[in-house]
Protein backbone atom coordinates (compact mmCIF):
# COMPACT_ATOMS: atom_id res chain seq x y z
CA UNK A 1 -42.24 -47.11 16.35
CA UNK A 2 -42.84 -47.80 20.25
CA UNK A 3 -44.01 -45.21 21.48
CA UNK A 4 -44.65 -46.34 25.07
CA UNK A 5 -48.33 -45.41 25.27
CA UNK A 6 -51.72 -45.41 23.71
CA UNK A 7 -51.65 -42.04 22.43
CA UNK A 8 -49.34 -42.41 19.29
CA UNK A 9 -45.83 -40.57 18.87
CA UNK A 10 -44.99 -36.97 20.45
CA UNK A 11 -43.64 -34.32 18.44
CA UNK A 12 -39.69 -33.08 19.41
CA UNK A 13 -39.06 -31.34 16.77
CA UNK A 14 -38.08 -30.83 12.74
CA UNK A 15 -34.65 -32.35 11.57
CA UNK A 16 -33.28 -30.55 8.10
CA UNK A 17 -31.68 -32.38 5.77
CA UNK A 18 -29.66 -30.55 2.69
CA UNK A 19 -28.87 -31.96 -0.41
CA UNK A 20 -27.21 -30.35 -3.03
CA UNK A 21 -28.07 -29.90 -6.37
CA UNK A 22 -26.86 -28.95 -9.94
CA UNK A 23 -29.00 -26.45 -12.36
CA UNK A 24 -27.47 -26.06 -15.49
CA UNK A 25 -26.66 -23.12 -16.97
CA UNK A 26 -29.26 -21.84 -19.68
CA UNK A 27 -28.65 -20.03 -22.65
CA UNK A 28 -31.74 -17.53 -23.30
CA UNK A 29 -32.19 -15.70 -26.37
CA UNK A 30 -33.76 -12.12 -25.87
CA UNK A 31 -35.66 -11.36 -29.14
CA UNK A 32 -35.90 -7.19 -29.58
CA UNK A 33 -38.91 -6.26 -31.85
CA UNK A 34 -38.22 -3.13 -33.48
CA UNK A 35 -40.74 -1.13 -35.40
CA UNK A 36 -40.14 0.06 -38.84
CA UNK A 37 -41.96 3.62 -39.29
CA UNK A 38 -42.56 5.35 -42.38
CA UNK A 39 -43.81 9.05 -42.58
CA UNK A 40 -47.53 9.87 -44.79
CA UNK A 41 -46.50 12.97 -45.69
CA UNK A 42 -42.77 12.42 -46.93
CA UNK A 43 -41.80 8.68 -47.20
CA UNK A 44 -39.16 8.60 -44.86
CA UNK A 45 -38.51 5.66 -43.46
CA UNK A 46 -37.30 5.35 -40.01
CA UNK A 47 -36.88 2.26 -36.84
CA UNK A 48 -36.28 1.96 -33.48
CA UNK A 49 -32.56 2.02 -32.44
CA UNK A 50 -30.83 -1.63 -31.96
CA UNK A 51 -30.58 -2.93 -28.59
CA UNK A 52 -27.24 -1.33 -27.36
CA UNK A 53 -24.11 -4.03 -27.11
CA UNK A 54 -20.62 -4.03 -26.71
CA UNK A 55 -19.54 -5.53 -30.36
CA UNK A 56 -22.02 -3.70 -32.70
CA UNK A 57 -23.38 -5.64 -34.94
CA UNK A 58 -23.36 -8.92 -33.00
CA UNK A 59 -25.40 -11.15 -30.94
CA UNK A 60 -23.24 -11.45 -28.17
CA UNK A 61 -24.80 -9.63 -24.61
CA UNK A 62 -22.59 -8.62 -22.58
CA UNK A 63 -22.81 -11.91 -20.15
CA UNK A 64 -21.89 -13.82 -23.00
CA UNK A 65 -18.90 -11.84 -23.68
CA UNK A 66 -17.86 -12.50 -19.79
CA UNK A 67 -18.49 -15.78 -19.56
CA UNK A 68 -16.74 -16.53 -22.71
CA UNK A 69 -13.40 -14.53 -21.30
CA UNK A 70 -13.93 -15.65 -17.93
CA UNK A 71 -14.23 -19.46 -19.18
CA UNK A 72 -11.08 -19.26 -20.95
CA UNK A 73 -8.55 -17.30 -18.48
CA UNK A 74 -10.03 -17.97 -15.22
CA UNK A 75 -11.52 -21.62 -15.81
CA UNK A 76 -8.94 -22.50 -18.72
CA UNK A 77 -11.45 -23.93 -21.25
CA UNK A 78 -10.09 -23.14 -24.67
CA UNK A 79 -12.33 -22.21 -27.57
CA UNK A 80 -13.08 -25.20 -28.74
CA UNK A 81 -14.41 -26.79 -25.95
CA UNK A 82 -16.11 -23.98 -25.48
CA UNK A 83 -17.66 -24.35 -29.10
CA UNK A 84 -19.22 -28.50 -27.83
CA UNK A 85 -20.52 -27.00 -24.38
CA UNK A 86 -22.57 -24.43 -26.47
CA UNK A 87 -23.17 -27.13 -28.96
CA UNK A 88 -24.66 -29.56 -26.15
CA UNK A 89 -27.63 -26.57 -25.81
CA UNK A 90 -28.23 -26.46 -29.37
CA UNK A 91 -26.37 -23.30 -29.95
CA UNK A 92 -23.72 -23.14 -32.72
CA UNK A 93 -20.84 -21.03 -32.07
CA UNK A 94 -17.97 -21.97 -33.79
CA UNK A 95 -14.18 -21.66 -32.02
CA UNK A 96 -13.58 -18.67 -34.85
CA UNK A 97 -16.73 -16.37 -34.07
CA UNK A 98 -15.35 -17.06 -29.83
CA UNK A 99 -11.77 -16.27 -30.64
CA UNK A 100 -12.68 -12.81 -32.76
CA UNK A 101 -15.23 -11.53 -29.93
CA UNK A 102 -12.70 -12.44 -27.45
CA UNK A 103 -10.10 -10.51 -29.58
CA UNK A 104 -12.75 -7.82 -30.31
CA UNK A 105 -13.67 -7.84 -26.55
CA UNK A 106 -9.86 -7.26 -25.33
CA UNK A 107 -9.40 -4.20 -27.86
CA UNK A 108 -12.61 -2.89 -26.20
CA UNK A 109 -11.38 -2.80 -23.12
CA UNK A 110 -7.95 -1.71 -24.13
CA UNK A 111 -8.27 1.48 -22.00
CA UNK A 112 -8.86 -0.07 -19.09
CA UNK A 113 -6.36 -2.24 -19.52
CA UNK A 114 -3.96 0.90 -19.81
CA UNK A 115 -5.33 2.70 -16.63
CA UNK A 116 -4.38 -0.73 -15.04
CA UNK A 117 -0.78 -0.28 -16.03
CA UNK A 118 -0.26 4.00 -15.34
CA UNK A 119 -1.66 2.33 -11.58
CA UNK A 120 1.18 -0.38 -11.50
CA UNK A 121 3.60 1.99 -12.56
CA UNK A 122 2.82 4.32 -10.08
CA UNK A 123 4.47 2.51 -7.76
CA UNK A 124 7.80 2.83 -5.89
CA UNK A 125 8.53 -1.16 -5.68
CA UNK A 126 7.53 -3.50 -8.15
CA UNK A 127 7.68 -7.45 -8.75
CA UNK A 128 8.04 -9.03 -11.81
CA UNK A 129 8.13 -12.62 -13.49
CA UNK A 130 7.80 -14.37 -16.85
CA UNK A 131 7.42 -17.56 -18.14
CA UNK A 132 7.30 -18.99 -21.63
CA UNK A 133 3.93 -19.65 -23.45
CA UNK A 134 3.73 -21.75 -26.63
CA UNK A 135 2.28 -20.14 -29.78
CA UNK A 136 1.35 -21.24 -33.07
CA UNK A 137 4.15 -20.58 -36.18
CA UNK A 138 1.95 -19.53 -39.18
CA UNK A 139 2.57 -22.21 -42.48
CA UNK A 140 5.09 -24.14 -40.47
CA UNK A 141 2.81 -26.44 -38.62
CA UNK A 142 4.75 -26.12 -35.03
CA UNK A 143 4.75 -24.20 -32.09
CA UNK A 144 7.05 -21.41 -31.36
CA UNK A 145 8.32 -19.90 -27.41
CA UNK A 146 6.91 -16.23 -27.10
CA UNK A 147 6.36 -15.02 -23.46
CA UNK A 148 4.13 -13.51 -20.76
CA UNK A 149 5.77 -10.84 -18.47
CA UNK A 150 3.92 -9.78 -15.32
CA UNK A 151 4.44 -6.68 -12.94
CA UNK A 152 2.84 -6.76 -9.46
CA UNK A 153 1.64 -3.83 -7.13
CA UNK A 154 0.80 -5.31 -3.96
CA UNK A 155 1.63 -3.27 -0.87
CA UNK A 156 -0.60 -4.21 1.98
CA UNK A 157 1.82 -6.54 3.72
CA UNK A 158 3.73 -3.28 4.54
CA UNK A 159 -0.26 -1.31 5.89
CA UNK A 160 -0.09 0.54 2.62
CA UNK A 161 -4.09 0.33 1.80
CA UNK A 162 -3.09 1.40 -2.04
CA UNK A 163 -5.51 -0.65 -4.29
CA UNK A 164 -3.44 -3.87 -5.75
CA UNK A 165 -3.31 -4.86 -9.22
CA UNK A 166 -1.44 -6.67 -11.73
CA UNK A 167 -0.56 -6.23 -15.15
CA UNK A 168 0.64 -9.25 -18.25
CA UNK A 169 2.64 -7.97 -20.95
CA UNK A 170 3.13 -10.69 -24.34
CA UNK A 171 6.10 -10.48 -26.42
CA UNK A 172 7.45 -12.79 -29.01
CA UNK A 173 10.84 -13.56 -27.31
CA UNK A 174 12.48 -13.16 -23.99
CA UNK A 175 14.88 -10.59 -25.30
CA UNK A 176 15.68 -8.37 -22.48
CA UNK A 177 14.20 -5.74 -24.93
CA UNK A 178 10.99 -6.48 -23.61
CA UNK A 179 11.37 -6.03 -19.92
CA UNK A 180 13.54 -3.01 -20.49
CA UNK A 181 10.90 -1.51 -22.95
CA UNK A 182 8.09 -2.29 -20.37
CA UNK A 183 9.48 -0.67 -17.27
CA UNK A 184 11.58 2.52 -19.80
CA UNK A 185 11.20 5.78 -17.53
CA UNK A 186 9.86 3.79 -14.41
CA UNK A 187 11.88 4.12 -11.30
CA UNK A 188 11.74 2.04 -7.78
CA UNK A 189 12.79 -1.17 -6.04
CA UNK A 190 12.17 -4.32 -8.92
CA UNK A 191 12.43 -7.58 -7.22
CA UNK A 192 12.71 -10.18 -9.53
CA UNK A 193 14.60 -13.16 -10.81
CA UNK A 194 18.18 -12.89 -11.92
CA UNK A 195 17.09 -12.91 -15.49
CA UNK A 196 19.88 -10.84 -17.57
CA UNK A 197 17.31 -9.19 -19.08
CA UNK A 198 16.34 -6.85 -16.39
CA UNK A 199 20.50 -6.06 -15.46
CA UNK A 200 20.30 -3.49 -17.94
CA UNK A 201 17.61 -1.59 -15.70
CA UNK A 202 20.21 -1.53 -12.71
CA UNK A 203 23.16 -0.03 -14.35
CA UNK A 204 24.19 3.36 -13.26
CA UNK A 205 27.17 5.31 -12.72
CA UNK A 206 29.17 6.65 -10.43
CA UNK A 207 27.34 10.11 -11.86
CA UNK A 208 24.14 9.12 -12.56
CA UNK A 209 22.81 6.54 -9.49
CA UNK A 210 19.96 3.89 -11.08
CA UNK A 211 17.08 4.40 -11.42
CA UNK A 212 15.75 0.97 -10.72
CA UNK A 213 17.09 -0.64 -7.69
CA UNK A 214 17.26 -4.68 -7.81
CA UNK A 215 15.63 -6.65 -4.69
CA UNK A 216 16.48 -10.32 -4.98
CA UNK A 217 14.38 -12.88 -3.70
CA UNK A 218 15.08 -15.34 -0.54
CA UNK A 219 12.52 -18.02 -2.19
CA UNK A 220 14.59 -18.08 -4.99
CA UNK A 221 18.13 -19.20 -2.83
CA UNK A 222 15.63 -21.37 -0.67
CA UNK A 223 14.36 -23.64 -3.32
CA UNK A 224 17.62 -24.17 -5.16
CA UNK A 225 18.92 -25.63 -1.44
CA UNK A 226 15.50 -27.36 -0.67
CA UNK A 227 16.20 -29.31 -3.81
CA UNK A 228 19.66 -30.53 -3.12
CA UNK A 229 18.20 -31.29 0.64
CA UNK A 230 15.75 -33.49 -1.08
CA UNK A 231 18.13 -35.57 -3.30
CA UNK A 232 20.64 -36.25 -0.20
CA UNK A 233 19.33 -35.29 3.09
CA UNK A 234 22.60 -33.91 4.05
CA UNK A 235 22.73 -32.03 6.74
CA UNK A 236 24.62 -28.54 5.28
CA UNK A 237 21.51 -28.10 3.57
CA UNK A 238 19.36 -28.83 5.99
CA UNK A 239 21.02 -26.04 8.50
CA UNK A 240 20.90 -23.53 5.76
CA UNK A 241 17.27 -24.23 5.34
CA UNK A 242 16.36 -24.19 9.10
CA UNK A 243 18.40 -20.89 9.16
CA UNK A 244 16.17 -19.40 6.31
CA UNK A 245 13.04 -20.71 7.78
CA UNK A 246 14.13 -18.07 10.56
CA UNK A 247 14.03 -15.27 8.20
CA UNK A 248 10.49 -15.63 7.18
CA UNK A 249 10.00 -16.26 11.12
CA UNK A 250 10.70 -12.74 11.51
CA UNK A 251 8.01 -11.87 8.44
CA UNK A 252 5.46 -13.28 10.22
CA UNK A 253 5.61 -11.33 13.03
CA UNK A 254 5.84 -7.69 10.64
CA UNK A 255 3.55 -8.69 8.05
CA UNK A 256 0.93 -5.95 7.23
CA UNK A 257 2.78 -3.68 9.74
CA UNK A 258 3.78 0.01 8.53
CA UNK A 259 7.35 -0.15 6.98
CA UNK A 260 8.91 1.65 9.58
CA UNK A 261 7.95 -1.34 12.18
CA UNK A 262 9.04 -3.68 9.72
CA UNK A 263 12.33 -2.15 9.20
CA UNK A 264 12.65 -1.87 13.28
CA UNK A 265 12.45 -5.54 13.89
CA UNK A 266 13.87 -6.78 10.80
CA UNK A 267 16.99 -4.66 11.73
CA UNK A 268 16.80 -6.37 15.64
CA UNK A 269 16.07 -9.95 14.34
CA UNK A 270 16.49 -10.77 11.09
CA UNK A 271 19.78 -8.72 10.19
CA UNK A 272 22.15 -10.67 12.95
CA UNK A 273 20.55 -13.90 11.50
CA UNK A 274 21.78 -12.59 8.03
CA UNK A 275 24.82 -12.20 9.28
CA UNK A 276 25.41 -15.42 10.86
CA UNK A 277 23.98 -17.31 7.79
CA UNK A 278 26.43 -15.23 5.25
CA UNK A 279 29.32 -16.54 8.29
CA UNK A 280 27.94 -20.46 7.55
CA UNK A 281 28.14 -20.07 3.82
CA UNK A 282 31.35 -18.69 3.33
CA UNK A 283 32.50 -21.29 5.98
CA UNK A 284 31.18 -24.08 3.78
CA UNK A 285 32.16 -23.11 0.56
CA UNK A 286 36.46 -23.30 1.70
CA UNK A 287 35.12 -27.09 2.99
CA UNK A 288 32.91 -28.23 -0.02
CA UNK A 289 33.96 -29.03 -3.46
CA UNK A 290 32.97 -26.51 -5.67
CA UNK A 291 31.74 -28.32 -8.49
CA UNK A 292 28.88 -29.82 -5.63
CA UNK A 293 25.35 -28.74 -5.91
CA UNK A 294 25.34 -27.17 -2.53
CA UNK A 295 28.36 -25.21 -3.50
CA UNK A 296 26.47 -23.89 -6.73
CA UNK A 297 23.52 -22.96 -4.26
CA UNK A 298 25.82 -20.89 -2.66
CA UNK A 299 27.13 -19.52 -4.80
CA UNK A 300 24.47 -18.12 -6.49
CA UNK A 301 22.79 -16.33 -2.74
CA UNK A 302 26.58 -15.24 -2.31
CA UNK A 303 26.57 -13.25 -6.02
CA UNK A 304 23.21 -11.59 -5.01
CA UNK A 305 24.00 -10.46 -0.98
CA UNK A 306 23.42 -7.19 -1.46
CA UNK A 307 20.51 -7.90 -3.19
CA UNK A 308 19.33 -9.99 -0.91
CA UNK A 309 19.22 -8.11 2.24
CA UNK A 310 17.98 -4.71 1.20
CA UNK A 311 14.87 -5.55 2.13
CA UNK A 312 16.01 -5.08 6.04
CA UNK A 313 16.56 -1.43 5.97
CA UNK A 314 13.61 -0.42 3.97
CA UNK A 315 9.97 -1.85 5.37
CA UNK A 316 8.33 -1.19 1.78
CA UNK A 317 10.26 -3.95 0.51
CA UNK A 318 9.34 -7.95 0.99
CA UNK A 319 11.59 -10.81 1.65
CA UNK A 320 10.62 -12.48 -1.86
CA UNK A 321 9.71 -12.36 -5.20
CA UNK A 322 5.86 -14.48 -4.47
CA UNK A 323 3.87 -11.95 -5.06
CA UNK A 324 5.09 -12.36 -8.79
CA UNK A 325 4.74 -16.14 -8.72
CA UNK A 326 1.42 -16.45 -7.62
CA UNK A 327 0.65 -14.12 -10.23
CA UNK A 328 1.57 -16.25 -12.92
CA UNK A 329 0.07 -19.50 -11.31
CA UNK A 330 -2.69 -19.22 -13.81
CA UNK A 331 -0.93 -18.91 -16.60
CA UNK A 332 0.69 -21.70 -15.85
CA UNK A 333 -2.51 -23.75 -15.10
CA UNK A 334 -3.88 -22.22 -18.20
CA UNK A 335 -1.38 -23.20 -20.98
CA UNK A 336 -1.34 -26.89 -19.68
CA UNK A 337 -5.26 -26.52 -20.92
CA UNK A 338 -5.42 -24.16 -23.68
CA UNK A 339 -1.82 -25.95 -25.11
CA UNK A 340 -0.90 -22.76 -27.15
CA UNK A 341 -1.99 -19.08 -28.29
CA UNK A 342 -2.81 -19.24 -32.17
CA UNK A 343 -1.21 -15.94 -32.80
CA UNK A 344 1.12 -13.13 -31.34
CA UNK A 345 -2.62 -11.29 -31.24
CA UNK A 346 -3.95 -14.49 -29.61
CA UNK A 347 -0.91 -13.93 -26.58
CA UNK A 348 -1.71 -9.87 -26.52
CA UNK A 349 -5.16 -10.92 -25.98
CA UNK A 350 -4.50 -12.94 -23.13
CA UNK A 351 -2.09 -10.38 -21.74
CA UNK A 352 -5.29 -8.19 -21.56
CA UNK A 353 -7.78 -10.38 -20.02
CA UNK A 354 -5.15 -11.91 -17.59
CA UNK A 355 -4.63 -8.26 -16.24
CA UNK A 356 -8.03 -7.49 -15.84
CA UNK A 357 -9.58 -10.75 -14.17
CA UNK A 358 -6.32 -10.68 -11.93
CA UNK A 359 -6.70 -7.31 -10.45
CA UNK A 360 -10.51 -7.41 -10.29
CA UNK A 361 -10.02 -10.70 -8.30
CA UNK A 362 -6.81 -8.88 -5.87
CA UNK A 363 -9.89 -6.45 -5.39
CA UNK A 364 -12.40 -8.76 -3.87
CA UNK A 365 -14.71 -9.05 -6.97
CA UNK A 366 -16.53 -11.72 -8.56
CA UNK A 367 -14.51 -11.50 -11.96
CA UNK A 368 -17.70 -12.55 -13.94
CA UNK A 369 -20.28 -10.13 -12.42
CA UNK A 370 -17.56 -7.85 -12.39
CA UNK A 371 -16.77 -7.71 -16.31
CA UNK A 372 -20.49 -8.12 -16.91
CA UNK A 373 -20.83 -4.89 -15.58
CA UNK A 374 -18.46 -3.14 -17.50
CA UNK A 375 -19.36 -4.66 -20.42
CA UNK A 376 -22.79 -3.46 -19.96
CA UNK A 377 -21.76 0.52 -19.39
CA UNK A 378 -19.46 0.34 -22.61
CA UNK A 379 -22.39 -1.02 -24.59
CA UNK A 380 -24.68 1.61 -22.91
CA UNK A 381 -21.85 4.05 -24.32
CA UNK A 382 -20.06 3.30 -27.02
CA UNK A 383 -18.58 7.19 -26.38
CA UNK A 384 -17.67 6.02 -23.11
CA UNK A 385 -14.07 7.91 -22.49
CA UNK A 386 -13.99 8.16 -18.65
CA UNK A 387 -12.79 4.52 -17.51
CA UNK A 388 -12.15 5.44 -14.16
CA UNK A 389 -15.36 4.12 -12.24
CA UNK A 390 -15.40 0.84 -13.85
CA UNK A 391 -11.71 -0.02 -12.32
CA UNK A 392 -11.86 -2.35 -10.01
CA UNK A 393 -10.14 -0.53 -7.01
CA UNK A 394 -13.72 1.81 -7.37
CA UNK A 395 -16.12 0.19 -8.06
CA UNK A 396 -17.78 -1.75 -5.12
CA UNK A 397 -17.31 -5.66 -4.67
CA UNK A 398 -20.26 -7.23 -5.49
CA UNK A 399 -22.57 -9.36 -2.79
CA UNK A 400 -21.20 -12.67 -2.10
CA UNK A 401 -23.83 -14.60 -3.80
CA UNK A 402 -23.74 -12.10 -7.17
């Protein structure tokens, strides 16, 4: 280095550098030496309580429990991989001792689960999805289709500050039975798919008004056009899409704004674009043949108008169903992973866990340190019957680096 004189190199000042490293995670065993007494006087024999866990009789902590759970539903590492990481540090663990604390685990937890659900269903507007899950056909060596239901409360794009949350149902079928059984005595908006399962929910008479009022969904019409846009560029499709894209315009401009606002500008802006959009479809269904895609498309937002635009008169409601649908995104990430469920148990099981890593997530928690935490209190008391300050609407977030 020149450094121009005789007196050696000046000093500027420090330059940092950061490199970023990996530290595996370690698996520590906690050994608990407990004393076995035994009286002088009388014999008795007596010894320190075992350490306090959530699955008596077990060596699993309650960080093992949650990282087990959280590796499977959040990260979508089935059991048996699971099994070879624990394997790599010299831990056995077979897939069958993971799956039963897992299922052990989820019955646990079972009544926080079910204060979940009362807080869904406390709701005035819901939004629900499904989507099929594979699962293992005892003795037969194949997979059958059951299914995983889901029911959203998420209100704070109309300035409602009411905690969200999410709950999974499993069921063996998609018989309407299921949906119908789910939401029996709830009543509200349900925006949805047009599923047939839910129609029985909307039927009323001209004595006795529904109880549950259907909201359709404008991503739902959008996608089916986008679609047929995609295959042939033709312009029909492209004007109803541009015309759509001016709907959700208009939600930009309400979003998180009290319902009353919402319903306001939706009734300045969006409802003469409704009108003039219901004007172009009915225009181009006397001009298109109607066994075309596009006239299928339109169809189908034609059969659900009503449906379609009650969300302009009431500011609660949202323009689509994707609060649902990014709901079941991991799910759907999931079962690409973990291929199947190995039981009907094995689907209620994820139901469970699904529901509470969800909301705890919707809540601004770290999931992990999250159900560590509860796992720990329930293992402090097995007694334990007052759920309500682990939910995750009341207990606090934890720090960012937790």
């Amino acid at each position: 280095m020149c450094t121009g004189n005789a007196d050696g190199p000046s000093f500027i000042r420090p330059l940092q550098s950061e490199v970023l490293e990996v530290v595996p995670a370690r698996l520590r065993v906690r050994r608990y030496v407990r004393p076995v007494m035994a009286c002088r006087c009388c014999g008795d024999i007596s010894q320190a309580a075992p350490p306090p866990l959530p699955i008596p009789k077990s060596n699993a902590a309650p960080s093992l429990l949650a990282d087990i759970a959280l590796a499977k539903y959040d990260d979508h590492l089935p059991a048996y991989r699971q099994a070879e990481r624990f394997a790599r540090e010299g831990i056995e663990l077979p897939r069958s001792t993971l799956s039963e604390w897992l299922g052990r685990t989820a019955v646990l937890l079972e009544p926080l689960t079910d204060a979940v659900a009362s807080h869904v269903f406390e709701a005035a507007k819901l939004h629900a999805d499904d989507t099929p899950v594979k699962v293992l056909a005892p003795g037969a060596g194949k997979t059958r289709t059951g299914r995983l239901w889901v029911y959203a409360r998420d209100d704070r794009a109309g300035g409602d500050a009411t905690a969200p949350a999410v709950l999974y149902r499993y069921s063996p079928d998609r018989k309407g039975e299921h949906p119908q059984g789910h939401l029996a005595g709830w009543r509200g908006s349900l925006q949805a798919d047009g599923y047939a399962g839910f129609f029985a929910l909307y039927k009323g008479s001209a004595a006795t008004p529904a109880e549950v009022v259907e909201i359709a969904c404008w991503a739902h019409v959008r996608r089916k056009v986008f679609d047929i846009w995609k295959a042939d560029k033709g312009p029909a499709a492209k004007d109803i899409l541009d015309r759509i894209g001016q709907l959700y315009a208009v939600e930009d401009k309400v979003r998180g704004k009290p319902p009353d606002q919402r319903a306001a500008v939706r009734r300045a802006e969006a409802a003469p674009l409704v009108a003039d959009l219901r004007t172009v479809l009915d225009g181009l269904l006397r001009k298109i043949s109607g066994k075309s895609p596009l006239a299928g498309a339109i169809r189908y937002a034609v059969a659900r108008w009503t449906e379609l635009t009650r969300y302009i008169e009431d500011g609660r409601l949202e323009i689509d169903n994707n609060i649902a649908e990014r709901a079941m995104r991991t799910i759907a990430v999931g079962r690409k992973n973990w291929l199947f469920a190995g039981s009907d148990s094995g689907g209620e099981t994820a139901a469970a866990f699904y529901t509470l890593i969800e909301t705890a997530k919707l809540n601004g928690h770290n999931p992990r340190v999250w159900l560590t935490r509860v796992l720990e209190t329930i293992g402090r008391d097995q007694a334990l019957t007052d759920y309500g300050a682990l939910l995750p609407w009341v207990m606090p977030p934890e720090p960012a680096n937790a």
